[in-house]
C-alpha atoms as a PDB file:
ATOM      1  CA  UNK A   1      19.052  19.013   3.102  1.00  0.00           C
ATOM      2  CA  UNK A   2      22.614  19.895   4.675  1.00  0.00           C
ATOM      3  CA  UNK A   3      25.452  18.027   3.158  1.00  0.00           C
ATOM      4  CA  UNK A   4      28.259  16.659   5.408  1.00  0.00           C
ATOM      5  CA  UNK A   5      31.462  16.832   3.936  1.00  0.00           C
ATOM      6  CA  UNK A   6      33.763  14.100   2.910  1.00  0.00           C
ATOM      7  CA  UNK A   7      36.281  14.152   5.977  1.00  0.00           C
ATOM      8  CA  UNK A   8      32.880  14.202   8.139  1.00  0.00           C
ATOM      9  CA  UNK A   9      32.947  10.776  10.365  1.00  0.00           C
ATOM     10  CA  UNK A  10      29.467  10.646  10.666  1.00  0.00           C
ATOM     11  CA  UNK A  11      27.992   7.247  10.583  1.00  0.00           C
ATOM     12  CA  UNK A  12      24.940   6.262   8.650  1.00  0.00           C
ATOM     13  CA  UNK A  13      21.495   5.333  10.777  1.00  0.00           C
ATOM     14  CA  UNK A  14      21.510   1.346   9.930  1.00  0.00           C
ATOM     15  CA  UNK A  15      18.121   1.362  10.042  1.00  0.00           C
ATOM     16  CA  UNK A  16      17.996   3.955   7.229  1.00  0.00           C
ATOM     17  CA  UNK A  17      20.246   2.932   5.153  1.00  0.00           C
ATOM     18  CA  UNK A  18      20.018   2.497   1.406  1.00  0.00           C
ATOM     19  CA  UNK A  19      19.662  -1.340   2.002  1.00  0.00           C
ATOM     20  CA  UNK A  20      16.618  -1.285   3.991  1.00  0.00           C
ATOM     21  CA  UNK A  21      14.876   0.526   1.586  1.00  0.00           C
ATOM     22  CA  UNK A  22      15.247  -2.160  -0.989  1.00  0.00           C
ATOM     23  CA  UNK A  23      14.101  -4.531   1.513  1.00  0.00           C
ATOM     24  CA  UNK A  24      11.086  -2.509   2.194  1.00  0.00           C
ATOM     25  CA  UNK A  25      10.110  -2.665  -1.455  1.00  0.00           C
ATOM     26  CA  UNK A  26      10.919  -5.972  -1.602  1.00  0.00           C
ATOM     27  CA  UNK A  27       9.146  -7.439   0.843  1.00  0.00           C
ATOM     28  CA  UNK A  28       5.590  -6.160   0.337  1.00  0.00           C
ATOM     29  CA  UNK A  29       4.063  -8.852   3.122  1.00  0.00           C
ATOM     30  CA  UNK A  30       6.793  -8.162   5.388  1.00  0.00           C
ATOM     31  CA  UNK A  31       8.385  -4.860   4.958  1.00  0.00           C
ATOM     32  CA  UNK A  32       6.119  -3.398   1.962  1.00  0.00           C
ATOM     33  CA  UNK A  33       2.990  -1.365   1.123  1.00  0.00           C
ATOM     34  CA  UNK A  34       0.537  -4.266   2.477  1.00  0.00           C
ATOM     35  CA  UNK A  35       2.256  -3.477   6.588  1.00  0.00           C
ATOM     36  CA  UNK A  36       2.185   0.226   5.819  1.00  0.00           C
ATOM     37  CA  UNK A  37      -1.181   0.386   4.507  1.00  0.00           C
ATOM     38  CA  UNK A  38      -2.697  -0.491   8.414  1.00  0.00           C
ATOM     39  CA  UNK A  39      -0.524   2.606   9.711  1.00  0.00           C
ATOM     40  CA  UNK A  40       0.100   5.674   7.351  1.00  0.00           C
ATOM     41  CA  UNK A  41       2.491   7.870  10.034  1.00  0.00           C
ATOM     42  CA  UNK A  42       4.636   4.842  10.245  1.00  0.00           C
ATOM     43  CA  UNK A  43       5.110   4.882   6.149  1.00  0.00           C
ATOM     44  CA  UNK A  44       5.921   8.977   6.290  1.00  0.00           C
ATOM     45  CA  UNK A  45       8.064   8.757   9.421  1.00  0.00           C
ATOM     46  CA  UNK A  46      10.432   6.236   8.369  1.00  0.00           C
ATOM     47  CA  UNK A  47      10.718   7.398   4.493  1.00  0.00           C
ATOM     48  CA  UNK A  48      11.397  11.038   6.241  1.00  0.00           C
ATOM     49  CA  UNK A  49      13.868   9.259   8.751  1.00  0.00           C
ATOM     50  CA  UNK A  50      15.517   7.294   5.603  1.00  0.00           C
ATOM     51  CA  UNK A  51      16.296  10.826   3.898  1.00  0.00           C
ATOM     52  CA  UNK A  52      17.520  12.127   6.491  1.00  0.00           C
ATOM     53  CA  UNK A  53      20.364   9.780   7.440  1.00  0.00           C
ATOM     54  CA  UNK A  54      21.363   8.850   3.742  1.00  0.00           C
ATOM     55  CA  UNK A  55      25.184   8.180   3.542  1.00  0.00           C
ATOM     56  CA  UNK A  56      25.701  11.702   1.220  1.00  0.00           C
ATOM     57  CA  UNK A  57      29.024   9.704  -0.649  1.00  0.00           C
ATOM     58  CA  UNK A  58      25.915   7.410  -1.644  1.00  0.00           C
ATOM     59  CA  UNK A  59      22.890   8.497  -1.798  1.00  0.00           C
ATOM     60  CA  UNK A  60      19.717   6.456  -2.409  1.00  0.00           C
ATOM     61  CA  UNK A  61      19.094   5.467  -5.906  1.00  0.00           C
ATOM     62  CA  UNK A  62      16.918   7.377  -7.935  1.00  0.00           C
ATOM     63  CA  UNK A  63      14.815   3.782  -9.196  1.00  0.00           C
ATOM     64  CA  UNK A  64      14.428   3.001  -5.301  1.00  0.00           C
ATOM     65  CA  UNK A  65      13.255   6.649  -4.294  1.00  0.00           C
ATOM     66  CA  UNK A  66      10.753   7.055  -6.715  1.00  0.00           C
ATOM     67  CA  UNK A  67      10.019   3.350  -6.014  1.00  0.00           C
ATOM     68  CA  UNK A  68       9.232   4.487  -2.947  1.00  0.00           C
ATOM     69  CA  UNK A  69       7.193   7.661  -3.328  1.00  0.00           C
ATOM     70  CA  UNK A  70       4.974   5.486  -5.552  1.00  0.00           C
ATOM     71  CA  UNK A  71       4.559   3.264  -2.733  1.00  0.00           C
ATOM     72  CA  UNK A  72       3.604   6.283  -0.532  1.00  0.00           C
ATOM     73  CA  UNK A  73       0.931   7.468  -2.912  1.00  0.00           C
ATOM     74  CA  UNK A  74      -0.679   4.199  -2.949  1.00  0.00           C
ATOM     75  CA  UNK A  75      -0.417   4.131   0.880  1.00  0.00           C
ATOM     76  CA  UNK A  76      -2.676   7.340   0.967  1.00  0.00           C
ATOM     77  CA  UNK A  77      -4.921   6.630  -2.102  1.00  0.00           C
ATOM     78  CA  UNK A  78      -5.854   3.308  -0.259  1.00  0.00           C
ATOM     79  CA  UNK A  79      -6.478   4.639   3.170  1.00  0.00           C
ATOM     80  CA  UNK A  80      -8.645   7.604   1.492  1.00  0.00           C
ATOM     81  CA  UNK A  81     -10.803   4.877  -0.096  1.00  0.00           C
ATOM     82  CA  UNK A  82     -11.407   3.003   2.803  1.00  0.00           C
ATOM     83  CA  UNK A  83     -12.580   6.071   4.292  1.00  0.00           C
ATOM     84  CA  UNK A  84     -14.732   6.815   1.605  1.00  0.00           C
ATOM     85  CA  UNK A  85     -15.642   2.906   2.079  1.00  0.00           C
ATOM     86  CA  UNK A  86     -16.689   3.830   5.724  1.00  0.00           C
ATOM     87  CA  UNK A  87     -18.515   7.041   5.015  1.00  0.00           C
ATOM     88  CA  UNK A  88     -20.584   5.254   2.759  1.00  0.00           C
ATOM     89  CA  UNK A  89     -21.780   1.790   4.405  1.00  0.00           C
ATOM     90  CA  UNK A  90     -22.635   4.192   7.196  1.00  0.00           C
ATOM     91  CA  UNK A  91     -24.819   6.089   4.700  1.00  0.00           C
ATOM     92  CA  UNK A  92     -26.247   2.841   3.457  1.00  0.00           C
ATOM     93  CA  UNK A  93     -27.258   1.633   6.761  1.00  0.00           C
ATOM     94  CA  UNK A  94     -29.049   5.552   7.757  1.00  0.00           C
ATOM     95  CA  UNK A  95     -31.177   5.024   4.207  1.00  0.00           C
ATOM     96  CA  UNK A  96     -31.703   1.086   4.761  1.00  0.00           C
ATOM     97  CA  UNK A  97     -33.101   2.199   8.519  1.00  0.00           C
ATOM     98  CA  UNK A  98     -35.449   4.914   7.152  1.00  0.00           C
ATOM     99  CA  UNK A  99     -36.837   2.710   4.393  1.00  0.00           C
ATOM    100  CA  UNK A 100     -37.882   0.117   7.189  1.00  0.00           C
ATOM    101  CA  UNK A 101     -39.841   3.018   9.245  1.00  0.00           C
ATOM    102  CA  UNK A 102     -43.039   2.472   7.172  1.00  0.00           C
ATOM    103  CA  UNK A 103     -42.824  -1.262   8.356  1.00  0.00           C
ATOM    104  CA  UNK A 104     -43.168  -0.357  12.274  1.00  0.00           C
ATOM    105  CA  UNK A 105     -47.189  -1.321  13.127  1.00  0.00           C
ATOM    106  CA  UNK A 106     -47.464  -4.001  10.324  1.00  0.00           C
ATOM    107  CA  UNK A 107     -47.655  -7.691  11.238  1.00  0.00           C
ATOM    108  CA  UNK A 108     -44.624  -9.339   8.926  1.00  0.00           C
ATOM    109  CA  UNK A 109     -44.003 -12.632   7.961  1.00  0.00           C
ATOM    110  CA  UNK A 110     -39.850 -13.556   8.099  1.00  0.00           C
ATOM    111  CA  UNK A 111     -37.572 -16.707   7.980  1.00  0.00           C
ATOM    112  CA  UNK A 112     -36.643 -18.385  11.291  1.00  0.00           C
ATOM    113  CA  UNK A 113     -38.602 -20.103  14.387  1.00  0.00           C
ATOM    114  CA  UNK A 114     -38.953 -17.219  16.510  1.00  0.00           C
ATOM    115  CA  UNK A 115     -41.807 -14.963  17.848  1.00  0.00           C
ATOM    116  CA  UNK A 116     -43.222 -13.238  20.197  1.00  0.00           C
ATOM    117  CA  UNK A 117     -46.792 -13.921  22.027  1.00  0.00           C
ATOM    118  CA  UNK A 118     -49.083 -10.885  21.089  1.00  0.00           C
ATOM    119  CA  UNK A 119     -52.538 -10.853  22.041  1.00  0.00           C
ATOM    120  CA  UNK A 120     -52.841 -14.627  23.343  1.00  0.00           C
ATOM    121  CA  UNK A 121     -51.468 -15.950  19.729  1.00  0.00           C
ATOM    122  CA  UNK A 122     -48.212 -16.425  18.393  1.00  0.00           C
ATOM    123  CA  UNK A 123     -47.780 -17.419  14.337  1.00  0.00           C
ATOM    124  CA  UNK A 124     -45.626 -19.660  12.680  1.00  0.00           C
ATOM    125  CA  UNK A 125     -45.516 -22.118   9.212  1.00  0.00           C
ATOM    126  CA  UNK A 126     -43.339 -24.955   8.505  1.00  0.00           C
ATOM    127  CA  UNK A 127     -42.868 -26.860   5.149  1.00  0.00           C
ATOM    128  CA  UNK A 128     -42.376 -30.037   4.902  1.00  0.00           C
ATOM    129  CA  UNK A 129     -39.630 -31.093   1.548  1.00  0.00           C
ATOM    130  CA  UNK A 130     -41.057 -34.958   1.651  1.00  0.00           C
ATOM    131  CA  UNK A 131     -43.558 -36.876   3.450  1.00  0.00           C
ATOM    132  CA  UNK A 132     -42.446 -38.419   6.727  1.00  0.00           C
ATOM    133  CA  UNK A 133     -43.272 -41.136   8.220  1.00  0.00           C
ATOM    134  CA  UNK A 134     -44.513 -39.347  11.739  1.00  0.00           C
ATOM    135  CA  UNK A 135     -44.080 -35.767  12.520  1.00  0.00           C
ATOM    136  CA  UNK A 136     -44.179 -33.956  16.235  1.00  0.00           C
ATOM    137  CA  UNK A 137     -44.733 -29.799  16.641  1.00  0.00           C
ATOM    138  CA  UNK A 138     -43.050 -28.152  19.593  1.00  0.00           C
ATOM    139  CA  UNK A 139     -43.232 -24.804  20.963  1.00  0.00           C
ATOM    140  CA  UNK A 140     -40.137 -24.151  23.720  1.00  0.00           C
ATOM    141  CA  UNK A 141     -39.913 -21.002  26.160  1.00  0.00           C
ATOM    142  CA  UNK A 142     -36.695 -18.601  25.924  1.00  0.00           C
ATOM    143  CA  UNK A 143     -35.489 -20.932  28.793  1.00  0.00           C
ATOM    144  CA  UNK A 144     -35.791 -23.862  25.900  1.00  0.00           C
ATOM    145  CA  UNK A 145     -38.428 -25.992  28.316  1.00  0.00           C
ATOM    146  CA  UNK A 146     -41.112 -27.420  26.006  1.00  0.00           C
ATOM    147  CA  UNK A 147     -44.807 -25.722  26.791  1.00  0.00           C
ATOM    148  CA  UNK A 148     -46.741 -27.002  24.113  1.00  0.00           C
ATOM    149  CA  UNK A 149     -46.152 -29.944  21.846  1.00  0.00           C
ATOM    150  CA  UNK A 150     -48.367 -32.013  19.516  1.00  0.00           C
ATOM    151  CA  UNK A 151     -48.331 -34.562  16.355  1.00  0.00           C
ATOM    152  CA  UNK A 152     -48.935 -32.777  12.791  1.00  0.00           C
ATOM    153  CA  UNK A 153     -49.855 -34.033   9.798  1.00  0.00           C
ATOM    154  CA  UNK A 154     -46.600 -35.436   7.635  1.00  0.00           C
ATOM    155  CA  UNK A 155     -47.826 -34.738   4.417  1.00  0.00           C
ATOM    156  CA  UNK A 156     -45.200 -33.123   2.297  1.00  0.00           C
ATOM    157  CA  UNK A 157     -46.165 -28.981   1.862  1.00  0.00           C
ATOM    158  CA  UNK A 158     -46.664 -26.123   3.500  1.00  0.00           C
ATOM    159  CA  UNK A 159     -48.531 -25.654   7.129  1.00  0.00           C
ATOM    160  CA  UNK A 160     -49.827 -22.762   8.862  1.00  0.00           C
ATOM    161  CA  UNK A 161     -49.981 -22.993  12.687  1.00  0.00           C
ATOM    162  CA  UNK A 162     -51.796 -20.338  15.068  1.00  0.00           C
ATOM    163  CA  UNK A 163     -50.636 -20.983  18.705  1.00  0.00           C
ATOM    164  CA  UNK A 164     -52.924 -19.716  21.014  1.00  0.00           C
ATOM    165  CA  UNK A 165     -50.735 -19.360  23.967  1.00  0.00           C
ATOM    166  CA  UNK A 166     -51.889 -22.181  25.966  1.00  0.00           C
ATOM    167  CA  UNK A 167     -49.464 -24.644  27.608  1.00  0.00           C
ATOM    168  CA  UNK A 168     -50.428 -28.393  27.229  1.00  0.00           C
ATOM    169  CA  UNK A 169     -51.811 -28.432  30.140  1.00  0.00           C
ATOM    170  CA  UNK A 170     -54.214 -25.836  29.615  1.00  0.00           C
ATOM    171  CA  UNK A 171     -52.299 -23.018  30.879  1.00  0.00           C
ATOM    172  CA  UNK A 172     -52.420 -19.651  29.464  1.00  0.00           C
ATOM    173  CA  UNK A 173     -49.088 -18.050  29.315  1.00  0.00           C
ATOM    174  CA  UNK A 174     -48.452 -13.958  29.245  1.00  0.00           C
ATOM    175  CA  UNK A 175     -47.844 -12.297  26.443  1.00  0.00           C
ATOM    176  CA  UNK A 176     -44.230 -10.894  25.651  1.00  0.00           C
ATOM    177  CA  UNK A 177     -42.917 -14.312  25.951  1.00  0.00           C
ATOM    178  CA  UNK A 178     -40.335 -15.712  23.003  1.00  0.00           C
ATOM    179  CA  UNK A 179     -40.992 -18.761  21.406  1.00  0.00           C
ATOM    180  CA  UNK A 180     -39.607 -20.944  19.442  1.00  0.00           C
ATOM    181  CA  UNK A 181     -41.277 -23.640  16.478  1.00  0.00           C
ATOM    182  CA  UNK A 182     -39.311 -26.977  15.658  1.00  0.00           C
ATOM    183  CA  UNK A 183     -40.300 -29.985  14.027  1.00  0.00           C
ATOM    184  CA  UNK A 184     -39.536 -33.481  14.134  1.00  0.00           C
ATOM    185  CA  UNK A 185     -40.083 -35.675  11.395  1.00  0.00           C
ATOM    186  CA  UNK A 186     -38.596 -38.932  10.219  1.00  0.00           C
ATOM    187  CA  UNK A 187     -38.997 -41.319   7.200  1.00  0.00           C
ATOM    188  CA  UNK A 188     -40.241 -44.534   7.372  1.00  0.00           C
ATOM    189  CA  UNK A 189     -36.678 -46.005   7.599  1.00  0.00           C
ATOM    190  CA  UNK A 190     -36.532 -43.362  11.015  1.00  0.00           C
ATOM    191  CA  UNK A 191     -34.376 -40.898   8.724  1.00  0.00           C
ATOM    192  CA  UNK A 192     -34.581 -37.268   9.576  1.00  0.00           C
ATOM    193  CA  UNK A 193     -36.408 -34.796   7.667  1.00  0.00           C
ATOM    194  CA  UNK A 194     -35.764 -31.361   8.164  1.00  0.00           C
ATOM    195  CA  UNK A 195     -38.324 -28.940   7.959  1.00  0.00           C
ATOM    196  CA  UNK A 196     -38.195 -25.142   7.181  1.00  0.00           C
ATOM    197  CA  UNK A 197     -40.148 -22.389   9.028  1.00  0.00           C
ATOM    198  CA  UNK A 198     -41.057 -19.083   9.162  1.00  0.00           C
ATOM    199  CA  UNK A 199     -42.546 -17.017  12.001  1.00  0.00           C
ATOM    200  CA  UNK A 200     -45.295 -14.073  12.231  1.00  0.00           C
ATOM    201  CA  UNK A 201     -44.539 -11.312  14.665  1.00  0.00           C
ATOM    202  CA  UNK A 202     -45.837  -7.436  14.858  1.00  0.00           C
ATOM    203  CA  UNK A 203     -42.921  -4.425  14.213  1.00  0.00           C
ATOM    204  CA  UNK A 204     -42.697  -2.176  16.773  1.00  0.00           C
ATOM    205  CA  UNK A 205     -39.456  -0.324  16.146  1.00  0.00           C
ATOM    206  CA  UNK A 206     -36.322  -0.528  13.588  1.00  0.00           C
ATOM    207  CA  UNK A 207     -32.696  -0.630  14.691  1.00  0.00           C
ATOM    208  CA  UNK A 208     -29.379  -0.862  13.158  1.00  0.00           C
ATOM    209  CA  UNK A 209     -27.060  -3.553  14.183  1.00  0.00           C
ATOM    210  CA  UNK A 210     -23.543  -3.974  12.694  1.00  0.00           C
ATOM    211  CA  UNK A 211     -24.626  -2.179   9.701  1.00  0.00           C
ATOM    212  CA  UNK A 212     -27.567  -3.934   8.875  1.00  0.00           C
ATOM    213  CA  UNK A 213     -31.016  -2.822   9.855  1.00  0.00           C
ATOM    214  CA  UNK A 214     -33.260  -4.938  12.437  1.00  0.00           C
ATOM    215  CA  UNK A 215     -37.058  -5.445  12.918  1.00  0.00           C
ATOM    216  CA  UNK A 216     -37.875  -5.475  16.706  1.00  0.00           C
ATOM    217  CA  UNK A 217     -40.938  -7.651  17.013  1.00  0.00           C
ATOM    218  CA  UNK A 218     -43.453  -6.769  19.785  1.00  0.00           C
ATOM    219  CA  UNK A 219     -42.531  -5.509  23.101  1.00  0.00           C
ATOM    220  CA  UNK A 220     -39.380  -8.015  23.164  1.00  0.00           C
ATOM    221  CA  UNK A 221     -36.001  -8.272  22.728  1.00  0.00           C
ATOM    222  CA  UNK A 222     -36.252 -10.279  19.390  1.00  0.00           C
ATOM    223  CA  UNK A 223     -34.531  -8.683  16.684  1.00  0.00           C
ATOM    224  CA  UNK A 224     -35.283  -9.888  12.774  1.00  0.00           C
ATOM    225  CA  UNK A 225     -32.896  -8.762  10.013  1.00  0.00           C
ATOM    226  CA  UNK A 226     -34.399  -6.579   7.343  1.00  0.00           C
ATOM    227  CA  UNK A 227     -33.194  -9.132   4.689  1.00  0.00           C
ATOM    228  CA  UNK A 228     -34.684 -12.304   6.626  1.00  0.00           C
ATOM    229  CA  UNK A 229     -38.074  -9.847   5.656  1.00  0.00           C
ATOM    230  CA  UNK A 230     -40.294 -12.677   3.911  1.00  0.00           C
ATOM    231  CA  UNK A 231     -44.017 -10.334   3.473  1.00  0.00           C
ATOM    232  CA  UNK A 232     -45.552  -7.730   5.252  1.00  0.00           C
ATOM    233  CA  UNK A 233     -48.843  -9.128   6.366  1.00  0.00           C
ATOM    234  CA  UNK A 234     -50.688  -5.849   7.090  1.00  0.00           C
ATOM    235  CA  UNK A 235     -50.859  -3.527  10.166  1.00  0.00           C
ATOM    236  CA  UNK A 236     -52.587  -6.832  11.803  1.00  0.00           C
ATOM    237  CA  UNK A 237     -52.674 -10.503  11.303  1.00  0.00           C
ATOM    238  CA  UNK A 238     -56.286 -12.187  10.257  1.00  0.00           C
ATOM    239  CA  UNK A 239     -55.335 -15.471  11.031  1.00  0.00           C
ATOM    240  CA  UNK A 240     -57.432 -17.329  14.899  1.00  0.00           C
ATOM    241  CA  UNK A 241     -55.752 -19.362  17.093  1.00  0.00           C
ATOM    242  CA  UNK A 242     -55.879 -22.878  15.503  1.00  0.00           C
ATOM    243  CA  UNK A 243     -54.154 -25.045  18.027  1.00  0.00           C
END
């Protein structure tokens, strides 16, 4: 570093001076490590920028330089881990994708409401936590019209129900269609009681979605987290149409 001599009139950079250095390291929300952290040239550029205009009749103080080195080490240790950080969930999600292959062609059993309609018959189950008072099935189109609805039994448990495909009416609908399962129950005193459900579908291919791997079920666009993954039923379902 060249030295300007005494008699020199050059005029420290305010933004460099000695000063703002202390309020760097003071200030970690505002000034400090936690702002530099998001952008690592900025740190360099301005400590480089800092030595460089130093008033030489008063240089920087030794505490607040090395103060400040440690600061950039930490910078670069903490961007290097969240690299590392990176490198790895990316990793995690590759394996977590190739230990759902073996799944695709095996009927599964997962939480939520949704399905697809595969072969005239779409799956579900629905549990009950008390016994109600009255209790109504639905099944609603991706457009959320109702095609099929009927009364169930409101004993407290677990249910199976087979859809067969068939509106109320009578009406067979295509397969490939999404559908949706929903109960209402109440309580003799007309509380609600909420049921929970679960839905049967067939894999047909494995994605990965914001780092977490997703079963597609039948020719659709319905996509089942891995971890909503209740059993794997077998490469087909045994259960009839029971609707």
């Amino acid at each position: 570093m060249t030295v300007t001599p005494a008699t020199s009139t050059q005029t420290p950079a305010p933004a460099a001076s000695s000063s703002g250095a202390a309020s760097s390291s003071a200030n970690g929300t505002t000034n400090g490590v936690l702002n530099f952290t998001q952008n690592f040239n900025t740190f360099l550029t301005l400590l480089t920028t800092q030595l460089q205009n130093q008033d030489p009749l008063s240089p920087m103080d030794t505490d607040q330089f090395t103060n400040q080195l440690v600061q950039f080490a930490s910078v670069e240790q903490q961007i290097n881990v969240n690299s590392n950080l990176k490198t790895l969930i990316a990793d995690q999600s590759g394996a977590e994708a190739i230990s759902a292959l073996p799944v695709v062609g095996q009927t599964i059993q997962y939480n939520g409401n949704e399905t697809v309609l595969q072969n005239g018959q779409a799956g579900f189950s629905y549990t009950l936590p008390t016994t109600a008072a009255s209790a109504t099935l639905q099944i609603t189109d991706a457009s959320g019209a109702v095609v099929f609805s009927k009364s169930i039994s409101p004993n407290a448990g677990t249910q199976n129900f087979i859809w067969n495909g068939q509106t109320s009416a009578g009406a067979q609908l295509p397969d490939g269609g999404i559908y949706k399962l929903s109960i209402a129950a109440a309580s003799a005193t007309n509380a609600p009681i909420t049921a929970t459900t679960t839905a049967i579908g067939q894999v047909t291919g494995v994605s990965v979605n914001n780092n977490v791997a997703d079963f597609t079920v039948g020719n659709s666009t319905l996509q089942i987290p891995m971890n909503s993954l209740v059993s794997v039923l077998g490469s087909s379902s045994s259960s009839t149409a029971s609707n």
